[in-house]
Protein backbone atom coordinates (compact mmCIF):
# COMPACT_ATOMS: atom_id res chain seq x y z
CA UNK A 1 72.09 142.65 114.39
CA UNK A 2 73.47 140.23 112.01
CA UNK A 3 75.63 138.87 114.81
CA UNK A 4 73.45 138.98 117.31
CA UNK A 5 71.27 136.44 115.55
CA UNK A 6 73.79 134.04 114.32
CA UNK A 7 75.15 133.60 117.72
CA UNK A 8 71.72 132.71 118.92
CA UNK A 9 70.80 130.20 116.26
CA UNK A 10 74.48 128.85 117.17
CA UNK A 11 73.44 128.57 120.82
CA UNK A 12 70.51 127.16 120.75
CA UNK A 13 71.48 124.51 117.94
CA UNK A 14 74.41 123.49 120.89
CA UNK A 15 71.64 123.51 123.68
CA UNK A 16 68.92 121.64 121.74
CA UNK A 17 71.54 119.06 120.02
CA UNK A 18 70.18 115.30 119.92
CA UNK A 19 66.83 116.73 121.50
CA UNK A 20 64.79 116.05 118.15
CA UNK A 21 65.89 113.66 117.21
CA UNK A 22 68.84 110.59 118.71
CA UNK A 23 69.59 106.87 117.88
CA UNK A 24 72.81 105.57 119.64
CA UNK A 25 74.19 102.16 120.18
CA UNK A 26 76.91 101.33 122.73
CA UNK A 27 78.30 97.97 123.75
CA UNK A 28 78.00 96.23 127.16
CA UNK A 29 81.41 94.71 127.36
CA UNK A 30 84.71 96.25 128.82
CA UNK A 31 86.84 94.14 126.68
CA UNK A 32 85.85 94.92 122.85
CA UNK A 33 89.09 93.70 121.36
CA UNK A 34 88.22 90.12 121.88
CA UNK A 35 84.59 89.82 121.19
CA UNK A 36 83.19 86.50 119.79
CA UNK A 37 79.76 87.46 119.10
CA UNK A 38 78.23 83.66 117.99
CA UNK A 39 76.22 83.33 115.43
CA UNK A 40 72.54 83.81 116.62
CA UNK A 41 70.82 87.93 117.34
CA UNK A 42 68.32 88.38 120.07
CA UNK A 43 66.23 91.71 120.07
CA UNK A 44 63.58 93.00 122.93
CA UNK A 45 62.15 96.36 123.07
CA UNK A 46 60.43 98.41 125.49
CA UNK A 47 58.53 102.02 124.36
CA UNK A 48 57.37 104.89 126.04
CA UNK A 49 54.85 107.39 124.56
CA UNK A 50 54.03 110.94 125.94
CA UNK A 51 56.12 110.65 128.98
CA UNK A 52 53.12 108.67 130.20
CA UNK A 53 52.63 105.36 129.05
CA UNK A 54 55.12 102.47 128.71
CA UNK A 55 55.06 98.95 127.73
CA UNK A 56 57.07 96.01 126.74
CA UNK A 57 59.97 93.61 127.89
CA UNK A 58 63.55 94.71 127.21
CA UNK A 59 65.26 92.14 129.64
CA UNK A 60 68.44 90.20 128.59
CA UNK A 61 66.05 87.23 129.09
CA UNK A 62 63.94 88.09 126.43
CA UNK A 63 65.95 88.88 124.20
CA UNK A 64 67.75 86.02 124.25
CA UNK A 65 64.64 83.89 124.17
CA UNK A 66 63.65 86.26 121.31
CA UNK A 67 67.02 84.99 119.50
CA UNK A 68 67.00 81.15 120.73
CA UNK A 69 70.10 82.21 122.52
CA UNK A 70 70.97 79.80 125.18
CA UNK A 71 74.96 81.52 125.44
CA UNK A 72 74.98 85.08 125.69
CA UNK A 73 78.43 86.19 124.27
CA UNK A 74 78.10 90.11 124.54
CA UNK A 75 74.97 92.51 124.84
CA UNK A 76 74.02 96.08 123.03
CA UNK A 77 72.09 98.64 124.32
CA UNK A 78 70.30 100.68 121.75
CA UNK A 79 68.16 103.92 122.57
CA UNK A 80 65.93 106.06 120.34
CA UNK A 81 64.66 109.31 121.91
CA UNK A 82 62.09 111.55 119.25
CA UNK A 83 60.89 115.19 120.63
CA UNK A 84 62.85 115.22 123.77
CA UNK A 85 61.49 111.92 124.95
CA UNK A 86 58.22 112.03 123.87
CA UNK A 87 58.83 109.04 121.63
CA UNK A 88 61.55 106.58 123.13
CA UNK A 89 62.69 103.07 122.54
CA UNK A 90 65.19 100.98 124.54
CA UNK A 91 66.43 98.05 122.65
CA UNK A 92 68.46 95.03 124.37
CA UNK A 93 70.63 93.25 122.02
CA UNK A 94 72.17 89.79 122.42
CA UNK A 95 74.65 88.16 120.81
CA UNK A 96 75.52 84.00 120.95
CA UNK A 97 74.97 80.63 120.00
């Protein structure tokens, strides 16, 4: 029985991984190794709430107006899901001078 129940909790800790709870960042650039990121950080945002409602601007433009960026030298994307999307942010991130 013991075993049984372990091997459950195992499988449905693999299947339900990140689902609670995820905040990941990744780079929009092929070449990392050579990166000049400038000296200026632009942030926009969108949200979404309940699967249903969604607002905000999470262009490159506005971020980069968000930053006074006028040269964009390399870009993030950042996403935060809560509950299995039923809190979620996309962030646009901007790098330059």
């Amino acid at each position: 029985m013991i075993r049984k129940t372990t091997v459950l909790m195992c499988l449905v800790a693999l299947l339900t991984s990140g689902c609670l709870y995820t905040n990941v960042q990744r780079p929009l650039d092929k070449d990392l190794q050579n990166t000049d990121l400038g000296s200026k950080e632009g942030r926009s945002s969108n949200r979404s709430v309940l699967w249903l409602f969604a607002w905000g601007d999470a262009g490159t433009k506005a971020a980069a107006e968000n930053g006074d960026i006028t040269v964009i030298n390399h870009a993030d994307q950042e996403f935060m899901v809560v509950l299995f999307g039923l809190y979620s942010r996309y962030t646009m991130v901007v790098y330059g001078d």
